[in-house]
N, C-alpha and C. Protein backbone atom coordinates (compact mmCIF):
# COMPACT_ATOMS: atom_id res chain seq x y z
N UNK A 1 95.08 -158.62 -131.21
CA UNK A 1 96.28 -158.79 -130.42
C UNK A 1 97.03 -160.04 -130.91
N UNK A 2 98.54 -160.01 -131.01
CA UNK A 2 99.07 -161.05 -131.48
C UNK A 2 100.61 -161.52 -130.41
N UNK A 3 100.76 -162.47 -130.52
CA UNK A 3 101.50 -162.79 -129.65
C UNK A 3 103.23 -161.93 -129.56
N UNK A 4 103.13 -161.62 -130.86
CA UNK A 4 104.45 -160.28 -130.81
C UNK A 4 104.44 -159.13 -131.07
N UNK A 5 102.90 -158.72 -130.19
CA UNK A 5 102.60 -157.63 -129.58
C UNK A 5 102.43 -157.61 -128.11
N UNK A 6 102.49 -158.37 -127.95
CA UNK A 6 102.41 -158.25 -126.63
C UNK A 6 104.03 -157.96 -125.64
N UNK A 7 103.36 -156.80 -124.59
CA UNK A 7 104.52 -156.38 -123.69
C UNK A 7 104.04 -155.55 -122.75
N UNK A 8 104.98 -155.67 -121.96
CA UNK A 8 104.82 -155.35 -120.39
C UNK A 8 103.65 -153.66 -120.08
N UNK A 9 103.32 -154.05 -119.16
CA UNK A 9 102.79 -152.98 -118.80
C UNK A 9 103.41 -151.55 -118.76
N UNK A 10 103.05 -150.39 -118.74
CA UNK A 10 103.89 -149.40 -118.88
C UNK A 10 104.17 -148.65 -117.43
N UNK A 11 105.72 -148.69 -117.57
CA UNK A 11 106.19 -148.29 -115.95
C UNK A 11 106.39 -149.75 -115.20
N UNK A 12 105.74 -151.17 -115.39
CA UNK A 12 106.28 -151.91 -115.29
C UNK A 12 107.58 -152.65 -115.24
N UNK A 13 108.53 -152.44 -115.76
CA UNK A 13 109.79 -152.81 -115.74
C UNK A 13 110.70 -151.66 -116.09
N UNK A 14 111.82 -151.79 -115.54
CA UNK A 14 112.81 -150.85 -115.42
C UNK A 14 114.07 -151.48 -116.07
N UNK A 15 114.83 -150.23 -116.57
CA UNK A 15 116.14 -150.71 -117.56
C UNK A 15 117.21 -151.04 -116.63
N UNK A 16 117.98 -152.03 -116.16
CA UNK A 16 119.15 -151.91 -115.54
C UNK A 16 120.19 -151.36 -115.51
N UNK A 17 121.02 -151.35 -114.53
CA UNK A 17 122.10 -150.36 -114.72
C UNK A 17 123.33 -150.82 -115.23
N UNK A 18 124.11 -150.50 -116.00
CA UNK A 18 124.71 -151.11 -116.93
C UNK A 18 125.92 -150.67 -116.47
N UNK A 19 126.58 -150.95 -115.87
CA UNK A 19 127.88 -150.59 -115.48
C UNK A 19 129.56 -150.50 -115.79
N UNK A 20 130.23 -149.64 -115.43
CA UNK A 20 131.60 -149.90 -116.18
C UNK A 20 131.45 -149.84 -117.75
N UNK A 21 130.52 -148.83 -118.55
CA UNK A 21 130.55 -148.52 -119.61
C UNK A 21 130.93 -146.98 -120.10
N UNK A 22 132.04 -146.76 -119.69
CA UNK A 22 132.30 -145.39 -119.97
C UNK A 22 132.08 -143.94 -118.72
N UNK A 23 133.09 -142.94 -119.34
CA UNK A 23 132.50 -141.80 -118.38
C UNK A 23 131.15 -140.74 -118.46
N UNK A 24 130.87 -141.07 -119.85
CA UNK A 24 129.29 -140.84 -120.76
C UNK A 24 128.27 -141.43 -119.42
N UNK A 25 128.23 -142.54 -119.47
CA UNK A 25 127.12 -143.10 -118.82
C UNK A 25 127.11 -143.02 -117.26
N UNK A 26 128.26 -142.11 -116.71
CA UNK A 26 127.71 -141.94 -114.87
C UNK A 26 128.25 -142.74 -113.92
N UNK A 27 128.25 -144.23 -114.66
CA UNK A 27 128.73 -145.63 -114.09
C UNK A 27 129.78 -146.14 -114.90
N UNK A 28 130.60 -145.54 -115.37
CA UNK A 28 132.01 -145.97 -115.52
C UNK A 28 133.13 -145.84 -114.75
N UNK A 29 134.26 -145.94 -114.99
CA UNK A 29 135.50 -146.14 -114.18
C UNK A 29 135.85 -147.20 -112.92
N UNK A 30 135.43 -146.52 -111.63
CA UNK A 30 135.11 -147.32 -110.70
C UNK A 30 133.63 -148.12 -110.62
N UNK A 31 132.43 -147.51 -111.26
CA UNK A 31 131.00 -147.84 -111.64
C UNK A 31 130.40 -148.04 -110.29
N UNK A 32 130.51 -146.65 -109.71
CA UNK A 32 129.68 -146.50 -108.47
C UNK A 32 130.29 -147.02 -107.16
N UNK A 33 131.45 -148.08 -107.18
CA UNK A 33 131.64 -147.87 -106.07
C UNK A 33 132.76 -147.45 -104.90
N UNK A 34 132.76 -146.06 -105.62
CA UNK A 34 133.75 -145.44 -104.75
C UNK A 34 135.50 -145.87 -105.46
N UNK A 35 136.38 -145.16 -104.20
CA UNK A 35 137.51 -145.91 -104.34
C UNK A 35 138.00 -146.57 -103.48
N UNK A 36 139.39 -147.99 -103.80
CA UNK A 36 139.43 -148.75 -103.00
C UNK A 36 138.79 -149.18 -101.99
N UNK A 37 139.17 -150.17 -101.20
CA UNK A 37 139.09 -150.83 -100.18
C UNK A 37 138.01 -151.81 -100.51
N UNK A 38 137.63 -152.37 -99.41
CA UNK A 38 137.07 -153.98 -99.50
C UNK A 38 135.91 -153.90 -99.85
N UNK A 39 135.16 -153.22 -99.97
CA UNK A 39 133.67 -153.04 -100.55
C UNK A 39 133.62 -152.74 -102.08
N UNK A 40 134.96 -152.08 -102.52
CA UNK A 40 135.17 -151.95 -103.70
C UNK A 40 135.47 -153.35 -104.78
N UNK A 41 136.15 -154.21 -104.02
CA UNK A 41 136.39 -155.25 -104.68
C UNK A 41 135.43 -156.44 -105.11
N UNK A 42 135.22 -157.28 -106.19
CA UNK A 42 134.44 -158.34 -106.62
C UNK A 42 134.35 -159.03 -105.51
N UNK A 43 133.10 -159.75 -105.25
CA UNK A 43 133.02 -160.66 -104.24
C UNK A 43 132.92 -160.37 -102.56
N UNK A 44 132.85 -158.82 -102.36
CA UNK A 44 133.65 -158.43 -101.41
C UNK A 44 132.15 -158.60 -100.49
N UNK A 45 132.41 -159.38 -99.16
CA UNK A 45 131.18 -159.16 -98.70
C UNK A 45 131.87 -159.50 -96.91
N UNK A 46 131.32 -159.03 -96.11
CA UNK A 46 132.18 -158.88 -94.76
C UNK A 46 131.27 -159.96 -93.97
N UNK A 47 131.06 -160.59 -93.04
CA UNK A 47 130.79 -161.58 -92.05
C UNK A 47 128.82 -160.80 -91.51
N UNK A 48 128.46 -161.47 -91.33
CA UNK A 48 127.47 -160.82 -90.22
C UNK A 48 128.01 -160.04 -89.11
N UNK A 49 127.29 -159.11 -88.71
CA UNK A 49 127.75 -158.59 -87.19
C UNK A 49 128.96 -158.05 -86.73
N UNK A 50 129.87 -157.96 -88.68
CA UNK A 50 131.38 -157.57 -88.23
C UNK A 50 131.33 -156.60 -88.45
N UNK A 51 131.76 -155.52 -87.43
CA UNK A 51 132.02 -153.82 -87.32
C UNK A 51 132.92 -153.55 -87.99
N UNK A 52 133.93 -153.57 -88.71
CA UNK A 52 135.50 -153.18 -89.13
C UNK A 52 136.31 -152.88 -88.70
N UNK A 53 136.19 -154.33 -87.35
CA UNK A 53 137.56 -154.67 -86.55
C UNK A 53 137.25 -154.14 -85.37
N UNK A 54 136.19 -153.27 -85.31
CA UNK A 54 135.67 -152.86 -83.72
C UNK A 54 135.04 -153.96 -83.13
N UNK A 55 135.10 -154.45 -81.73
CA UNK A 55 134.44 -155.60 -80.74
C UNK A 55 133.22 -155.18 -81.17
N UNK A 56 132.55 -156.16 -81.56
CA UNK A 56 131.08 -156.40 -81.87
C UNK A 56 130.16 -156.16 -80.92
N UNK A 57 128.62 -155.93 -81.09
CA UNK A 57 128.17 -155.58 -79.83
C UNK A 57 127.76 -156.76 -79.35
N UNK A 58 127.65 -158.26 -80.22
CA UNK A 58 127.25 -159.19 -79.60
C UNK A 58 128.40 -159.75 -78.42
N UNK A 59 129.42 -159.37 -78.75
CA UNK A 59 130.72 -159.58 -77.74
C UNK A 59 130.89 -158.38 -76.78
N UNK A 60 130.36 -157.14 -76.63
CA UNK A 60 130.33 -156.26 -76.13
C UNK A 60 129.52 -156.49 -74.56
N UNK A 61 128.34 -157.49 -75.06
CA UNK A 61 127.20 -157.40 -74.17
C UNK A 61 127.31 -158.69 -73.10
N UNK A 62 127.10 -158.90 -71.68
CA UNK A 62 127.11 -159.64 -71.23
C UNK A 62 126.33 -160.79 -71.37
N UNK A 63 126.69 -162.57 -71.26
CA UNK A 63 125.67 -163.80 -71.28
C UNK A 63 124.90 -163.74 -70.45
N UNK A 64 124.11 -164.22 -70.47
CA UNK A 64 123.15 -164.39 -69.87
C UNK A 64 122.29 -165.73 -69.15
N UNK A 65 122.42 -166.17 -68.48
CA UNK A 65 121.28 -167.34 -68.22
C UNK A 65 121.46 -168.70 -69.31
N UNK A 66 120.80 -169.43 -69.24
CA UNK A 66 120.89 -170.82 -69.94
C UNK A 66 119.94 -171.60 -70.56
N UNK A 67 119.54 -172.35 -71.88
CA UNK A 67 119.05 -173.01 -71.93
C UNK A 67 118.65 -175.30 -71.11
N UNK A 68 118.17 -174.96 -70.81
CA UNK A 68 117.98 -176.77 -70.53
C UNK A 68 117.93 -177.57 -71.41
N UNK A 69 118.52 -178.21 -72.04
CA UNK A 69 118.19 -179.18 -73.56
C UNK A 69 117.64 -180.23 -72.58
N UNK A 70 117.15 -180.58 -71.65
CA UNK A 70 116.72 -181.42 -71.14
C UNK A 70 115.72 -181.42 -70.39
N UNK A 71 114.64 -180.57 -70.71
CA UNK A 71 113.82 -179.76 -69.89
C UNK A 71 112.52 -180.05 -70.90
N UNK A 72 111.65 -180.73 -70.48
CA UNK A 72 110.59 -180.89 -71.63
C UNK A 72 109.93 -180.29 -72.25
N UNK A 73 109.56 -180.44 -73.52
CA UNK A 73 108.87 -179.05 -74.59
C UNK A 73 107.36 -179.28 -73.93
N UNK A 74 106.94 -177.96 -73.52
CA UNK A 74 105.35 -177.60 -72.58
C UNK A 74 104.28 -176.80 -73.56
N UNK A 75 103.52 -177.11 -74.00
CA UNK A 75 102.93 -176.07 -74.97
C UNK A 75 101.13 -175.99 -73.86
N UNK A 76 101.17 -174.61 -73.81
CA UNK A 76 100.42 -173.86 -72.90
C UNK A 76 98.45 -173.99 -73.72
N UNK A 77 97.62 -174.73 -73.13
CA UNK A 77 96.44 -174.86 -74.04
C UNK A 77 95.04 -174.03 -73.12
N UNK A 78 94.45 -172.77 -73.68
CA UNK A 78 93.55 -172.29 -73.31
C UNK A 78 92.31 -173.17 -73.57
N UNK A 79 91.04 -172.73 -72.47
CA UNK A 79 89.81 -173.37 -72.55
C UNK A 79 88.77 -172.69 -73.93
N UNK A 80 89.77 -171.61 -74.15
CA UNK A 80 88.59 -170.76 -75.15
C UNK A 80 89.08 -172.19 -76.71
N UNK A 81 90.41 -172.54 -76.88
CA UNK A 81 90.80 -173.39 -78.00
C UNK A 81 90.11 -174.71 -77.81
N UNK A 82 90.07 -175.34 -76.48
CA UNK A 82 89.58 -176.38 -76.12
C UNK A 82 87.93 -176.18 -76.59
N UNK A 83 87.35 -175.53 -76.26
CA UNK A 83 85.30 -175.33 -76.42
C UNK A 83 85.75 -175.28 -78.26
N UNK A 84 86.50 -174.32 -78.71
CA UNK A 84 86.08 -174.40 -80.52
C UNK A 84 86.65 -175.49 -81.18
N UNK A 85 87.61 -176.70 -80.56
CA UNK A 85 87.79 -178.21 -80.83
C UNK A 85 87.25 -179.19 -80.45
N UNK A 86 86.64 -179.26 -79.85
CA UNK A 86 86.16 -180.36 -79.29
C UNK A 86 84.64 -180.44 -78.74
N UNK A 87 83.92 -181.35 -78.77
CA UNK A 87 82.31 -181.13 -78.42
C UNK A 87 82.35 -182.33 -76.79
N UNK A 88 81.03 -182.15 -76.76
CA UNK A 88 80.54 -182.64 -75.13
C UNK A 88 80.97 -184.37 -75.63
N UNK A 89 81.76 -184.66 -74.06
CA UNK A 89 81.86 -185.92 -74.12
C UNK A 89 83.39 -186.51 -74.40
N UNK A 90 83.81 -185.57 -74.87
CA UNK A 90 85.45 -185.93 -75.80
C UNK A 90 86.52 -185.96 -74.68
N UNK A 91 87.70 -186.45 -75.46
CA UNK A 91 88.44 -186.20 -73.75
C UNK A 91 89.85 -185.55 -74.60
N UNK A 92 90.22 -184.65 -73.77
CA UNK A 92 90.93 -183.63 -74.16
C UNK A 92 92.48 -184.04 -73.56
N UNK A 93 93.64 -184.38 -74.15
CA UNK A 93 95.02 -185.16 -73.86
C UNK A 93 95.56 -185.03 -74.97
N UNK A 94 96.97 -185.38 -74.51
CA UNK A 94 97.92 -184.88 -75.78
C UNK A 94 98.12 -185.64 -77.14
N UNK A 95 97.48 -186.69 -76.95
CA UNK A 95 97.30 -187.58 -78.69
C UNK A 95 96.30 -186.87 -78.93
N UNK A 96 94.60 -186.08 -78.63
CA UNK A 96 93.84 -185.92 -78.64
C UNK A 96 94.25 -184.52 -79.41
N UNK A 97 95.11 -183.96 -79.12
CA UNK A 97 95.51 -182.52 -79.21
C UNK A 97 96.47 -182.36 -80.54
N UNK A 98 97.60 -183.47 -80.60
CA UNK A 98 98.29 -184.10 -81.90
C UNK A 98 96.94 -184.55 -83.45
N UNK A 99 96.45 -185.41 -82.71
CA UNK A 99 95.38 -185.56 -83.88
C UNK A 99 94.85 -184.39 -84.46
N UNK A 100 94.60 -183.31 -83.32
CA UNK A 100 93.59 -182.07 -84.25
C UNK A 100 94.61 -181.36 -84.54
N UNK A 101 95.99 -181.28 -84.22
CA UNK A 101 97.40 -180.81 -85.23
C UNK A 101 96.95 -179.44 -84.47
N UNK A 102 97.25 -179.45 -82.92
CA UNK A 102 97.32 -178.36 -82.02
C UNK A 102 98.06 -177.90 -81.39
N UNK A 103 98.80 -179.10 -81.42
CA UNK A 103 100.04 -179.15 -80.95
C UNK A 103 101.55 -179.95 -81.69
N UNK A 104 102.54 -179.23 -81.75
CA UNK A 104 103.66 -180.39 -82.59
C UNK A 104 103.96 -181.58 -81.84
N UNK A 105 104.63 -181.93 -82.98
CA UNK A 105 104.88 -183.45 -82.65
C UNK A 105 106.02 -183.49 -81.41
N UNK A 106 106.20 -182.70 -81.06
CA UNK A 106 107.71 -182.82 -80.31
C UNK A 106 107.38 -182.20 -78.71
N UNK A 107 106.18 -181.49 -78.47
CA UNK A 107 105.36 -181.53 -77.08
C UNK A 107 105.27 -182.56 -76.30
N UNK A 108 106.04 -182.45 -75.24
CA UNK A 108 105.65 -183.59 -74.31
C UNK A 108 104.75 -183.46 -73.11
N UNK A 109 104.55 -182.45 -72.71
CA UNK A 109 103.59 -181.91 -71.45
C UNK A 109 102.52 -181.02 -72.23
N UNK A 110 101.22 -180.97 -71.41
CA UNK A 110 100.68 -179.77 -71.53
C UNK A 110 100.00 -179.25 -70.38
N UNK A 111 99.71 -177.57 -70.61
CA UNK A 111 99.24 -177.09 -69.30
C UNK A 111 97.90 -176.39 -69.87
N UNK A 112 96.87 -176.51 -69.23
CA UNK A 112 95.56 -175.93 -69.46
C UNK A 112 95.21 -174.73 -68.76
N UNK A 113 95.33 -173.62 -69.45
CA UNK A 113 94.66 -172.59 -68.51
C UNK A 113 94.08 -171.74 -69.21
N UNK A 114 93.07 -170.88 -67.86
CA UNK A 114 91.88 -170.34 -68.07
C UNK A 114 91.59 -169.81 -69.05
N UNK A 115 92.24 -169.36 -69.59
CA UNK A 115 91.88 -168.40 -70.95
C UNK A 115 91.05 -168.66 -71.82
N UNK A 116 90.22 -167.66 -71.96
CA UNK A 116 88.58 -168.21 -72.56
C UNK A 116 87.28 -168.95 -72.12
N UNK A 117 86.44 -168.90 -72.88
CA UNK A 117 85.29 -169.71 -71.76
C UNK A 117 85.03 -170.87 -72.06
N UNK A 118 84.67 -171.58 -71.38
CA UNK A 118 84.72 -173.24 -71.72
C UNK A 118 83.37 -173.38 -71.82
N UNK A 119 82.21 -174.23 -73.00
CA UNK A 119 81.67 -174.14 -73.78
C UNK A 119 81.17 -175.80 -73.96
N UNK A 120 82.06 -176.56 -73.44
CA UNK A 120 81.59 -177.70 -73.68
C UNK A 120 82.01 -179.01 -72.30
N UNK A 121 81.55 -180.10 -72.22
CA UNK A 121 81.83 -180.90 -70.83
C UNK A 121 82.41 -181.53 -71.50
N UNK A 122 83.75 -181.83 -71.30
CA UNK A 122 85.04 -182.81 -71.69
C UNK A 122 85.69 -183.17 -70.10
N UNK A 123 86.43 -184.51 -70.66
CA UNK A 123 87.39 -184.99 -69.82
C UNK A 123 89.33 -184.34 -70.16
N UNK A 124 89.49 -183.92 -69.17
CA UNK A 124 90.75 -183.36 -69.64
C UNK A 124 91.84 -184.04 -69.02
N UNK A 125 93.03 -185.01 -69.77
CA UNK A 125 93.57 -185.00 -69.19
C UNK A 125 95.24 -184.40 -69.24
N UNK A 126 96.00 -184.17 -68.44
CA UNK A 126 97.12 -182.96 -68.44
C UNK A 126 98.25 -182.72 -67.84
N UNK A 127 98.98 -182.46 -67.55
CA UNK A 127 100.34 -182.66 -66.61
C UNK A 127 100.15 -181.41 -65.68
N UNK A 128 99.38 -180.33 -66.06
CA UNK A 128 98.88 -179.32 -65.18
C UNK A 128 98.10 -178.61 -65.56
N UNK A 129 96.96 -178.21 -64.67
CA UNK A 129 95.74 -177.45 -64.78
C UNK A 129 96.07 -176.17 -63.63
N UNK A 130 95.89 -175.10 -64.40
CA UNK A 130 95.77 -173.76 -63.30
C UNK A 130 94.11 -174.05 -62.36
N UNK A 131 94.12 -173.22 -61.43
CA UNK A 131 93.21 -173.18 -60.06
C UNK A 131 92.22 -172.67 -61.34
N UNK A 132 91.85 -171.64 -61.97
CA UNK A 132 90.58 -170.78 -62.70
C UNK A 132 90.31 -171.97 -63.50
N UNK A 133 91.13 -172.63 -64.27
CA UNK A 133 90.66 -173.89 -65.35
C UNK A 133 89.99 -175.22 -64.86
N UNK A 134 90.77 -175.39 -64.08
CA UNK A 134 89.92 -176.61 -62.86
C UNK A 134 88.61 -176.52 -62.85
N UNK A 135 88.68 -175.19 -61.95
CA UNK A 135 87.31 -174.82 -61.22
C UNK A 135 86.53 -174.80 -62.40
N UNK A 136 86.63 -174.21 -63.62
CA UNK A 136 85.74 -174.11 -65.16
C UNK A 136 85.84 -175.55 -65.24
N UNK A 137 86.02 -176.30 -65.68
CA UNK A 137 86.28 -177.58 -65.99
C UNK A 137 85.15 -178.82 -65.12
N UNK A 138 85.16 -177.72 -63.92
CA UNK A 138 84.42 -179.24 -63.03
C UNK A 138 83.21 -178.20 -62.86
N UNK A 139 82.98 -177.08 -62.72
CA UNK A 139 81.87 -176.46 -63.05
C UNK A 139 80.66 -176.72 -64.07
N UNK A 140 81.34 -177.08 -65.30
CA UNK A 140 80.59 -177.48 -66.78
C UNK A 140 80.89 -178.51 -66.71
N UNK A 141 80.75 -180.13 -65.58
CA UNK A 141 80.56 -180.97 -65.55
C UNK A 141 81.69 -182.09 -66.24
N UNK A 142 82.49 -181.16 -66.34
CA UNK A 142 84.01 -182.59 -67.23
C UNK A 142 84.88 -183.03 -66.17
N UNK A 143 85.50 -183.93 -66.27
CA UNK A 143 86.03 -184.76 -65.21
C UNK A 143 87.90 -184.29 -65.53
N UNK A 144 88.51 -184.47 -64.68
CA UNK A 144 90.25 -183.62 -64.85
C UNK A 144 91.02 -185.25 -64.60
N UNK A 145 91.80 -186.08 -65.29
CA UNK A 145 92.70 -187.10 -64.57
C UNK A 145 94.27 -186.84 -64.90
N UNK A 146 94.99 -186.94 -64.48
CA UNK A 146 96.47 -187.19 -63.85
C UNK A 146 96.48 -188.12 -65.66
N UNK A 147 97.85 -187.57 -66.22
CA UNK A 147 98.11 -188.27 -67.48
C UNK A 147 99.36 -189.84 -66.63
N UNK A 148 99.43 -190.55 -67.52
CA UNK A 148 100.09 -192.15 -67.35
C UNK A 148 101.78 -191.40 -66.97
N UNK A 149 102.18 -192.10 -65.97
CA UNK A 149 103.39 -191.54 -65.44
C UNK A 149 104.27 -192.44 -66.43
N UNK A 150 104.78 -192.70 -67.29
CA UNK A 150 105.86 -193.99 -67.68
C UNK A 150 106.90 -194.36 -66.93
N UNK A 151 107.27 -195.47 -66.75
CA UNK A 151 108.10 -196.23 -65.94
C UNK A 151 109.49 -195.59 -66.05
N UNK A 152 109.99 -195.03 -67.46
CA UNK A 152 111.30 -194.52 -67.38
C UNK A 152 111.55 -192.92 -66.84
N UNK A 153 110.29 -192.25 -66.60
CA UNK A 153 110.27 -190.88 -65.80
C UNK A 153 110.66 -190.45 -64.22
């Protein structure tokens, strides 16, 4: 084998279509696309979501409801994630949760619930615990505290 022998696999690559070369080749004249109008022309490319001048359906459809930009980012933490991170003794809070990269950086609350079985005795602490997670929590011997209120909250 030599280096200018070598080439593509077979059925591997395909010939392109060569366009605007005559009425011989299929793809001449207009070269496939049709006649006139705006799709026909170089460059021609229409907006997202634009019908061709018909009301769009995103304008069609009624708003809805609202976001809060001021409403704190909550990321929801099961006991089944908590038992496969963490071992007996550890205390489970949101630097605790940042460190094992469980949560983003931009979480400011978290809520603990039941989901899954809890596996190990940790201290949890949280901005809210559901009634089933509690009860698991102080069952397998881990203690629950109230996270630091900050002065500007």
């Amino acid at each position: 084998m030599k280096l200018n022998e070598l080439k593509p696999a077979e059925g591997a690559t395909k010939t392109r279509k060569r366009l605007g070369r005559g009425k011989g080749s299929g793809l001449g004249k207009t070269s496939g696309r049709g006649e006139k109008g705006q799709k026909s022309r170089s460059g021609a490319r229409s907006r997202r979501g634009f019908e061709g001048g018909q009301m769009p359906l995103v304008r069609r459809l009624p708003k809805r409801g609202f976001t809060n930009i001021f409403a704190p980012a909550i990321q929801e933490i099961g006991l089944g994630l908590i038992s496969t991170h963490f071992q007996d003794g550890e205390t489970v809070c949101l630097e605790s949760l940042r460190d094992k990269k469980l949560v983003g950086h931009r979480i400011e609350k978290i809520v603990v619930l039941a989901s899954g079985e809890l596996t190990a005795k940790v201290n949890v602490v949280a901005d809210r615990i559901t009634k089933g997670a509690r009860e698991a929590i102080l069952a397998r011997g881990g203690t629950i505290q109230e996270p630091c209120v900050k002065a500007n909250e």
